[in-house]
N, C-alpha and C. Protein backbone atom coordinates (compact mmCIF):
# COMPACT_ATOMS: atom_id res chain seq x y z
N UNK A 1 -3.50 9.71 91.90
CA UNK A 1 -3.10 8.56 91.10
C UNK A 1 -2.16 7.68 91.93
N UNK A 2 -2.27 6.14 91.90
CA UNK A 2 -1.60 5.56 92.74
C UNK A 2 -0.46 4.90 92.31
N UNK A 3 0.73 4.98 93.21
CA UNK A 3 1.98 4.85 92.47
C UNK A 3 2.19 3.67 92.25
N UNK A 4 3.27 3.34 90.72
CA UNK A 4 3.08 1.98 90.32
C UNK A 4 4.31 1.49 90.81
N UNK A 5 4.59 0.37 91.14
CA UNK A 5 5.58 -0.36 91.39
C UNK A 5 5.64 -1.83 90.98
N UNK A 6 6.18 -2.09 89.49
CA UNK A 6 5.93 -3.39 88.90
C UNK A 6 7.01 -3.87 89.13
N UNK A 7 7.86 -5.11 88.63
CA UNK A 7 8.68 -5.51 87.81
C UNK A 7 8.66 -6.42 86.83
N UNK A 8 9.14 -6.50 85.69
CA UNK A 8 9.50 -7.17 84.69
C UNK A 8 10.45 -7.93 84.87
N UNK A 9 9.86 -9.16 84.76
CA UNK A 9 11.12 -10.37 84.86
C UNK A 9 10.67 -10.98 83.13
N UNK A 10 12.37 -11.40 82.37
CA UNK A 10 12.73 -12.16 81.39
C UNK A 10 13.64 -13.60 81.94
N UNK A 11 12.71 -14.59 81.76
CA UNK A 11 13.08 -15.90 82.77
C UNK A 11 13.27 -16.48 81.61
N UNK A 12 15.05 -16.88 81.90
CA UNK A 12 15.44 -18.06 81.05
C UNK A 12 16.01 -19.02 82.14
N UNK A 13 16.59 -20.42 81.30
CA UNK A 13 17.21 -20.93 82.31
C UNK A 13 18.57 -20.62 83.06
N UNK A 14 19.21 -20.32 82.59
CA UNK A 14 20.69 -19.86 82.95
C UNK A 14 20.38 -18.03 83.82
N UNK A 15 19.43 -17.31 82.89
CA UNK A 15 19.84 -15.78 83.85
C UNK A 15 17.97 -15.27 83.63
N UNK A 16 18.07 -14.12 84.53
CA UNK A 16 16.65 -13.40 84.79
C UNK A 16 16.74 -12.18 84.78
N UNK A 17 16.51 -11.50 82.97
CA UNK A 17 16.35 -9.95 83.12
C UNK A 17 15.20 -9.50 83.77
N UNK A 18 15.55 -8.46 84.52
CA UNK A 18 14.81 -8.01 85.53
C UNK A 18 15.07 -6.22 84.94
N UNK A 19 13.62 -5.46 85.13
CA UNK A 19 13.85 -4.18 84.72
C UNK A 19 12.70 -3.65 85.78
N UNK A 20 12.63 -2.39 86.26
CA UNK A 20 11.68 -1.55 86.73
C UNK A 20 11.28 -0.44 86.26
N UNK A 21 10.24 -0.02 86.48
CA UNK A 21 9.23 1.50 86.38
C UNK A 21 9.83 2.45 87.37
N UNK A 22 9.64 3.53 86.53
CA UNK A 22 8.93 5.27 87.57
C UNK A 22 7.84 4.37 88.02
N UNK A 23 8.27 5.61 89.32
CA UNK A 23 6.58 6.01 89.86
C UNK A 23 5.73 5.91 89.53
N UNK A 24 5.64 6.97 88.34
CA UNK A 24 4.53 7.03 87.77
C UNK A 24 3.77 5.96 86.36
N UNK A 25 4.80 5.24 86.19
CA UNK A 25 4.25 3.87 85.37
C UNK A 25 4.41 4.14 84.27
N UNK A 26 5.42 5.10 83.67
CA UNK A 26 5.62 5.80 82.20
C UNK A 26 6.72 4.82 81.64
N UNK A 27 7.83 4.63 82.57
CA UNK A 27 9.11 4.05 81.67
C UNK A 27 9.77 3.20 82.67
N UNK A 28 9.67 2.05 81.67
CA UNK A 28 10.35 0.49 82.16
C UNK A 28 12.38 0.43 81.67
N UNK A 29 12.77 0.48 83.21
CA UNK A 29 14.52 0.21 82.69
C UNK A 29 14.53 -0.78 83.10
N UNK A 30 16.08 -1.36 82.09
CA UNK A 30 16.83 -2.48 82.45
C UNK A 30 17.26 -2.58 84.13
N UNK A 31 17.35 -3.18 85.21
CA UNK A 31 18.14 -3.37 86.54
C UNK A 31 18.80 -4.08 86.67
N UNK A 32 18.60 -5.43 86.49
CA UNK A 32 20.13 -6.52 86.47
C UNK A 32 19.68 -7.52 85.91
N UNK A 33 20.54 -8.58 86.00
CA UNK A 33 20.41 -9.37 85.62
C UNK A 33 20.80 -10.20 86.36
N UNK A 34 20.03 -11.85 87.13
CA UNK A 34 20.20 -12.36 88.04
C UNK A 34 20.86 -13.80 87.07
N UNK A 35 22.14 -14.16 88.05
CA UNK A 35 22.40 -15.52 87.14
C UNK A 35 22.16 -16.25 87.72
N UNK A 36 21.23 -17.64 87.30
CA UNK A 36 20.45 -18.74 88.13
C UNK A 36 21.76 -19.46 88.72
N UNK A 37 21.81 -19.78 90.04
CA UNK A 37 22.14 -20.62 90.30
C UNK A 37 21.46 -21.76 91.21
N UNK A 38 20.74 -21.24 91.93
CA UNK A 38 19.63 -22.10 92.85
C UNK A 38 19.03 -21.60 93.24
N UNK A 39 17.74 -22.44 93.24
CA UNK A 39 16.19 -21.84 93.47
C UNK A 39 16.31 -20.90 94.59
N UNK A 40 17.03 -21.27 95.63
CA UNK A 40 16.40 -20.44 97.31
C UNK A 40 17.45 -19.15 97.00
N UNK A 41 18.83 -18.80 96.11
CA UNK A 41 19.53 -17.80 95.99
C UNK A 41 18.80 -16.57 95.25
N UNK A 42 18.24 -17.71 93.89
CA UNK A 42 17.62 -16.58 92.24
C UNK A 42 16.48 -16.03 93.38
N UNK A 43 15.57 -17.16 94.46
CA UNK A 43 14.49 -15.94 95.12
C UNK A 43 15.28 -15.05 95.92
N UNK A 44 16.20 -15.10 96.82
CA UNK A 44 16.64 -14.18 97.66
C UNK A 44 17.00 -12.71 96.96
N UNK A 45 17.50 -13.11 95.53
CA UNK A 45 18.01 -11.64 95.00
C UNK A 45 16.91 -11.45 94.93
N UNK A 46 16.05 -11.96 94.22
CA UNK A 46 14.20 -11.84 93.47
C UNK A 46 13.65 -10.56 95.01
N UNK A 47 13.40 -11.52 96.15
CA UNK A 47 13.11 -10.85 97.10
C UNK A 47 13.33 -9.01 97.33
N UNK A 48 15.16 -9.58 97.17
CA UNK A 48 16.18 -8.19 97.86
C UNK A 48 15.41 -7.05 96.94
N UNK A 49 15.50 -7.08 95.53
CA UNK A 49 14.75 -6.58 94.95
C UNK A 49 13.43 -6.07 94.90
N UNK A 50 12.58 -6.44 95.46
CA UNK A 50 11.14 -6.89 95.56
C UNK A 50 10.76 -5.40 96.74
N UNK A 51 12.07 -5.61 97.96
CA UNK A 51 11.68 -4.87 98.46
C UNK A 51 12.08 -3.50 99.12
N UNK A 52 13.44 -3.56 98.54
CA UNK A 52 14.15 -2.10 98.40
C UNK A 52 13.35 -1.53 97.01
N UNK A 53 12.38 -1.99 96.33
CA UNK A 53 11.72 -1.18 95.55
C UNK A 53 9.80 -1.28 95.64
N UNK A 54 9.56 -1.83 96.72
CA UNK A 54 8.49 -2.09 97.27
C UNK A 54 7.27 -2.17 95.99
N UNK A 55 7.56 -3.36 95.66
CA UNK A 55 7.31 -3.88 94.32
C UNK A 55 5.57 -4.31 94.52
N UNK A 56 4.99 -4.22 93.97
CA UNK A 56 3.41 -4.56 94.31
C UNK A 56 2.75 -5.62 93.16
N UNK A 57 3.82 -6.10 91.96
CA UNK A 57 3.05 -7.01 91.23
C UNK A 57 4.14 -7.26 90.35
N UNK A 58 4.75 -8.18 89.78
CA UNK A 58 5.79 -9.03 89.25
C UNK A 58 4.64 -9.16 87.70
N UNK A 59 5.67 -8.69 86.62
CA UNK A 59 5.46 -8.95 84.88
C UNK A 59 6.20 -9.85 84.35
N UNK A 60 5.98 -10.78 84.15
CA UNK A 60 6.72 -11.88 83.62
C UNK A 60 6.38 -12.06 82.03
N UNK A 61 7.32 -12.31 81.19
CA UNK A 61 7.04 -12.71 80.01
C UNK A 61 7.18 -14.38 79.40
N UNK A 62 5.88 -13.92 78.91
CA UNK A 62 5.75 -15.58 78.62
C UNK A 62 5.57 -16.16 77.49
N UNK A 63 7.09 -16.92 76.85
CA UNK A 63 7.29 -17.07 75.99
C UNK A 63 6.44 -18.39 74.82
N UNK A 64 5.44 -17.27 73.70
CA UNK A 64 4.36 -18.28 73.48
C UNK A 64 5.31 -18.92 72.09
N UNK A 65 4.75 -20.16 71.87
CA UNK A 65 5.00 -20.37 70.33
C UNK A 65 4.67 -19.43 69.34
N UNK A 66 5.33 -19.39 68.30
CA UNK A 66 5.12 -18.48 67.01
C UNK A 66 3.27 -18.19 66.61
N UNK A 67 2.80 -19.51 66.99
CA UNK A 67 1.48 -19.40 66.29
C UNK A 67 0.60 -19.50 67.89
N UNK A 68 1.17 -18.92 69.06
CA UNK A 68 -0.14 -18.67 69.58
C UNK A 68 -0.42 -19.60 70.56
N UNK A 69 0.65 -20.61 70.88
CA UNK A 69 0.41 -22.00 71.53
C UNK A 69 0.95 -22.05 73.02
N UNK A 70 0.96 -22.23 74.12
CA UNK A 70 1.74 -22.55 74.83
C UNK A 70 2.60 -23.67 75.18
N UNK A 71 4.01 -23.51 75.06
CA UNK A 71 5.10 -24.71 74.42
C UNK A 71 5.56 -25.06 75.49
N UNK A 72 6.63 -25.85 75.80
CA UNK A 72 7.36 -26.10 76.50
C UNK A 72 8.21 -25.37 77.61
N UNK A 73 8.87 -24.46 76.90
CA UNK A 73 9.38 -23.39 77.72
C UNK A 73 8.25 -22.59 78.65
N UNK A 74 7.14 -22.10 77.68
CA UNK A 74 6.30 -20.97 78.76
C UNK A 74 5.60 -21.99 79.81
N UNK A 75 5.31 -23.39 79.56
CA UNK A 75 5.00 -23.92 81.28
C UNK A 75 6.39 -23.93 82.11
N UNK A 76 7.49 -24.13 81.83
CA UNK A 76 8.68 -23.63 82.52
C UNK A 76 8.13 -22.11 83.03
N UNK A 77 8.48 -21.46 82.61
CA UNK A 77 8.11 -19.79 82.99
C UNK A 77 7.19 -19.70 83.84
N UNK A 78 5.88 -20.57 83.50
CA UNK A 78 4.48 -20.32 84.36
C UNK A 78 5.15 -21.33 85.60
N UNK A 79 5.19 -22.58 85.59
CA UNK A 79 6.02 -23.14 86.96
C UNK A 79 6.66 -22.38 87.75
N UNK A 80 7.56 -21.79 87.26
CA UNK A 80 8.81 -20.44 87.85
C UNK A 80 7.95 -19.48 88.65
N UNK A 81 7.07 -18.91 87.96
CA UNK A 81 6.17 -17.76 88.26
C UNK A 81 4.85 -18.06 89.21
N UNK A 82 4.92 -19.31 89.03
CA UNK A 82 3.89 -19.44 90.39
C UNK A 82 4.36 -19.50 91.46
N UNK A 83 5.79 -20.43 90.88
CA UNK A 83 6.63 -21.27 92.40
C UNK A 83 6.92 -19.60 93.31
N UNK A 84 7.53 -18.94 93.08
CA UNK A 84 7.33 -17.31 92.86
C UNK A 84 6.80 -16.91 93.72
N UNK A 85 5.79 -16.61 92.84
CA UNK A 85 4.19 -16.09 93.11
C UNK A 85 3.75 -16.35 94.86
N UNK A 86 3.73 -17.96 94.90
CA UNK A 86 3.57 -18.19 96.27
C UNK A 86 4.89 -17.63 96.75
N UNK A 87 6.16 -18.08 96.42
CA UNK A 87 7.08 -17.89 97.58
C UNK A 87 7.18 -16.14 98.57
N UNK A 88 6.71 -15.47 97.56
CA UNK A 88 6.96 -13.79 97.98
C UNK A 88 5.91 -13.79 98.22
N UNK A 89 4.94 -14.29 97.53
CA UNK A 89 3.59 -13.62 98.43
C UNK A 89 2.53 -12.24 97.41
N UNK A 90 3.20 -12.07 96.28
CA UNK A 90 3.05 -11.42 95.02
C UNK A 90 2.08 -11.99 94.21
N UNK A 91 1.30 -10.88 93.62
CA UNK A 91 0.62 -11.00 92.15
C UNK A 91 1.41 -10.90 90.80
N UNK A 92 1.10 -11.98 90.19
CA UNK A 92 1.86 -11.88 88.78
C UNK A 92 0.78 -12.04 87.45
N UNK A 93 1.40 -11.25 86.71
CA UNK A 93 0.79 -10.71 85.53
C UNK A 93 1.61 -11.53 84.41
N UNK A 94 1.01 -11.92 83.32
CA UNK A 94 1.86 -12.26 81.89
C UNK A 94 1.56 -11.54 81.12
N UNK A 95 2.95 -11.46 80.14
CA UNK A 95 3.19 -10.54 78.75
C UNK A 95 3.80 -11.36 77.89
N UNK A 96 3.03 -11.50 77.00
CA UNK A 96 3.66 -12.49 75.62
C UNK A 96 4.56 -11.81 75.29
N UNK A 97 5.83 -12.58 74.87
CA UNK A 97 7.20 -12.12 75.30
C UNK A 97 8.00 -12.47 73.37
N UNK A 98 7.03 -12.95 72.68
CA UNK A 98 7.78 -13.46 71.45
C UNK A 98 8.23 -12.32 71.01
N UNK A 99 9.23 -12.35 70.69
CA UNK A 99 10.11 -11.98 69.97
C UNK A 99 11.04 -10.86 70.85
N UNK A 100 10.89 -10.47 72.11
CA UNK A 100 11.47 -9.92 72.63
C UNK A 100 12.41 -9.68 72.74
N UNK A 101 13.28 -10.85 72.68
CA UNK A 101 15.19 -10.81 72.68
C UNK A 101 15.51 -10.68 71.57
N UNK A 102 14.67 -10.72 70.43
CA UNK A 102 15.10 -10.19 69.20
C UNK A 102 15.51 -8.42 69.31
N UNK A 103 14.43 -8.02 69.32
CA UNK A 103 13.61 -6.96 69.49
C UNK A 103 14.88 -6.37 70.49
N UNK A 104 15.20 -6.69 71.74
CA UNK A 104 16.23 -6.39 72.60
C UNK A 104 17.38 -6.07 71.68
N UNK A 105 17.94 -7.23 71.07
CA UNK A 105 19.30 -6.88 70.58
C UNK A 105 19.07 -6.29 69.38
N UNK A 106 17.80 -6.09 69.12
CA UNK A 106 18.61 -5.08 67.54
C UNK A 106 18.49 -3.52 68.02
N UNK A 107 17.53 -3.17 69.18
CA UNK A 107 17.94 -2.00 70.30
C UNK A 107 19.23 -1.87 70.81
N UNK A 108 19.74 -2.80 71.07
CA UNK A 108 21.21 -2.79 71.78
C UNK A 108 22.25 -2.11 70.32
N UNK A 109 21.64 -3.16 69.31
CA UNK A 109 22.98 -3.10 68.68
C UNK A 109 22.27 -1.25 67.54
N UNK A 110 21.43 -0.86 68.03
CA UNK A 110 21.21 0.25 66.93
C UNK A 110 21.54 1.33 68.28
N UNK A 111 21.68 0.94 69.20
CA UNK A 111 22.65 1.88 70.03
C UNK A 111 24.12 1.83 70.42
N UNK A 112 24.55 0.82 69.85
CA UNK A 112 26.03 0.30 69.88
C UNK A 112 26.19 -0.17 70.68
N UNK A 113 25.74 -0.49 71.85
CA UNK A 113 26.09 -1.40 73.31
C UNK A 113 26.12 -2.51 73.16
N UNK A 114 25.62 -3.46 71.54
CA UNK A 114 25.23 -4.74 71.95
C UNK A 114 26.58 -5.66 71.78
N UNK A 115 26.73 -6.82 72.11
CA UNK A 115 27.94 -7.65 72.71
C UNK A 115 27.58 -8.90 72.73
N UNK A 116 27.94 -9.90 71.74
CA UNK A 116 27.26 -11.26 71.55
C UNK A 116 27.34 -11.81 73.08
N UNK A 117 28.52 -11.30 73.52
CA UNK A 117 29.22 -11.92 75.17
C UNK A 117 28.49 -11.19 76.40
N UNK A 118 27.82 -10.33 75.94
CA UNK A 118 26.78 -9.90 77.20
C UNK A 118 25.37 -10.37 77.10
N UNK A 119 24.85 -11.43 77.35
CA UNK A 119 23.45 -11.75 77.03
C UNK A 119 22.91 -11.29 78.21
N UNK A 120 23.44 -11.17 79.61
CA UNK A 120 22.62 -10.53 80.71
C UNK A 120 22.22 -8.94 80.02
N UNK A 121 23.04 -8.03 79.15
CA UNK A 121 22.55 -6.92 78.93
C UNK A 121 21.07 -7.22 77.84
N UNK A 122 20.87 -8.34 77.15
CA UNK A 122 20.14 -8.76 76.86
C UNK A 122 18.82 -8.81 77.33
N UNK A 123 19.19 -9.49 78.43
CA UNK A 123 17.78 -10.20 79.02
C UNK A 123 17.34 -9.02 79.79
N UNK A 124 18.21 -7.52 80.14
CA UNK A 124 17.52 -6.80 80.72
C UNK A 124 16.81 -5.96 80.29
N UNK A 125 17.45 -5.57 78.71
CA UNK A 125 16.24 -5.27 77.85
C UNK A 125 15.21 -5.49 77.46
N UNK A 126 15.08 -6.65 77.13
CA UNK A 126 14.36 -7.90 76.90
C UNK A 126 12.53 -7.97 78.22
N UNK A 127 13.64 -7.53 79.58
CA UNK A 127 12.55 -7.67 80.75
C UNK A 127 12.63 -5.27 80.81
N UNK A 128 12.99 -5.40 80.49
CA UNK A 128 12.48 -3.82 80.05
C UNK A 128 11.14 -3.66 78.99
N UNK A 129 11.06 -4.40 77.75
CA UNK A 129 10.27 -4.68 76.60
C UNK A 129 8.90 -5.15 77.48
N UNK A 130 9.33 -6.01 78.14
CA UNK A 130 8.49 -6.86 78.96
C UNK A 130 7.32 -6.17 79.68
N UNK A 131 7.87 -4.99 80.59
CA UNK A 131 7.57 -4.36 81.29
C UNK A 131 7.05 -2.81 80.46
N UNK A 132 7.80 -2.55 79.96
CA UNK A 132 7.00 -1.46 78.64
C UNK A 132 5.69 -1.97 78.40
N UNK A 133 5.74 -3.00 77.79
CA UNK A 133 4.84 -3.78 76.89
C UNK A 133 2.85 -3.77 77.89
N UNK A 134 3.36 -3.89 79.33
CA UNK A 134 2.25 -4.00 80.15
C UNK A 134 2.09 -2.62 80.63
N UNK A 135 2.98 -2.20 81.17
CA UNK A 135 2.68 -0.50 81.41
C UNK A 135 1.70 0.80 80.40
N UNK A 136 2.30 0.41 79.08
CA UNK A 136 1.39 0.76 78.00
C UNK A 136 -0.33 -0.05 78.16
N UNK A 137 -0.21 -1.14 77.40
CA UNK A 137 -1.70 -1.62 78.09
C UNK A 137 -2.20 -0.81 79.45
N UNK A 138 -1.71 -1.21 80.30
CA UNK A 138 -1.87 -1.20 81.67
C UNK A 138 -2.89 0.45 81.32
N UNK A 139 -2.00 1.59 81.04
CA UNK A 139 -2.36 2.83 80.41
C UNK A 139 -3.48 3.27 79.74
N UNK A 140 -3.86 2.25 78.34
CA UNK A 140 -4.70 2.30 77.62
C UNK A 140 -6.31 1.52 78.73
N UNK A 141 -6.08 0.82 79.36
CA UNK A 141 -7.44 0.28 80.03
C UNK A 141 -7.52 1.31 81.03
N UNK A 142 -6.99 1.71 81.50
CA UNK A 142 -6.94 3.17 82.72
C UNK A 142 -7.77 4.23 82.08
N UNK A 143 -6.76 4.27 80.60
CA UNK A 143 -7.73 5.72 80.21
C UNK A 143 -9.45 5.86 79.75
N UNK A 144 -9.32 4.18 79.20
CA UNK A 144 -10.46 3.86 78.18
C UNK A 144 -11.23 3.83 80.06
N UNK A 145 -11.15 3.80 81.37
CA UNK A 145 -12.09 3.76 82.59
C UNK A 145 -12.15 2.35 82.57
N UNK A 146 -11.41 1.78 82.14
CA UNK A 146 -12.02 -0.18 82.04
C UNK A 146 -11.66 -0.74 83.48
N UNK A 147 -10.64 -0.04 84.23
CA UNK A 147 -9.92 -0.85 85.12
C UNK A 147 -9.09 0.11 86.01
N UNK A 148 -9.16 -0.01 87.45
CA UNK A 148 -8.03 0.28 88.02
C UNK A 148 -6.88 -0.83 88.82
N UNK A 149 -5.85 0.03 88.99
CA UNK A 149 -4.62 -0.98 89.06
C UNK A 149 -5.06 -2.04 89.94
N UNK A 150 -5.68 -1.25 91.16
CA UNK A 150 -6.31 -2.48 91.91
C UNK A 150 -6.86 -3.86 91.43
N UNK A 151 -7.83 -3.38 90.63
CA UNK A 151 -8.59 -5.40 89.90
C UNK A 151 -8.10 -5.15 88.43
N UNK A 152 -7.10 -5.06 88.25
CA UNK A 152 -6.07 -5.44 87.14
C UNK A 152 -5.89 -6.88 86.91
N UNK A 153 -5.67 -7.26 87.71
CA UNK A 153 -5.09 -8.34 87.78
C UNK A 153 -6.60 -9.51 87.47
N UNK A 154 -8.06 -9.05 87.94
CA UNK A 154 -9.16 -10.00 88.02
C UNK A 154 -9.17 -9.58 86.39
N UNK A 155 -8.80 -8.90 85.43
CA UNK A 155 -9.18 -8.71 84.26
C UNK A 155 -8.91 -9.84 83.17
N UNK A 156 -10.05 -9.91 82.34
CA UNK A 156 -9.74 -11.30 81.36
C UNK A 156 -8.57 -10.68 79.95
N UNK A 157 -8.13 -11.12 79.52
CA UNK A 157 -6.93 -10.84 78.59
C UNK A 157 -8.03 -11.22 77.71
């Protein structure tokens, strides 16, 4: 079985929860949280990251409208994620991301950690959810024989 190495990015404007996998592609954690300050810095951490964990495909969540639409923000996200995409040299995957930071903080706060004043602990949950969210899929097309990790990525959603 070939080892997974994703990450989950939660791209807002101000910060970027970022979470990673095991090995083995079972469980997505929180890792940091990057605070934007400029494009060539947010890639350099993006990078540093990328390859002290020899990352093989970037999960981005992409935040749809309520009913299914792509809004304003998720061409922000998809811009981000291409600009990205080319700059590292990476495959990127999307995960509809609604409701995620909800979903994040009522995890936070039903474990007591949550903190209106920490939204980076937020967003790393948030890109934890993110990354759960595809790892599972990812799982279910593996088992059902539909796909390996390899042409994952050529697969139609």
């Amino acid at each position: 079985m070939k080892r997974v190495s994703a990450l989950g990015l939660d791209v807002g404007k101000k910060r970027i929860g970022v979470a990673g996998c095991d090995g083995t592609g079972l469980i997505a954690t929180g890792l940091t949280t990057i605070n934007c300050t400029s494009w060539t810095e947010d890639v350099r951490q993006l990078k540093n990251i990328i390859e002290e964990r020899e990352v093989d495909i970037l999960v981005i969540g992409l935040p749809y409208n309520l009913d299914g639409t792509i809004g304003f923000q998720a061409k922000q996200v998809q811009k981000f994620a291409n600009k990205i995409s080319r700059s590292l040299q990476i495959p990127i995957e999307y995960v509809d991301e609604r409701l995620t930071s909800v979903e994040a903080e009522s995890q936070l706060k039903a474990q007591k950690k949550f903190s209106s004043r920490n939204k980076g602990a937020i967003d790393r949950r948030a890109a934890a959810i993110i990354l759960q969210q595809w790892l599972d899929m990812r799982r279910v097309t593996i088992s059902r024989g539909e796909s390996k990790i390899e042409d994952s990525r050529d697969k139609k959603e």
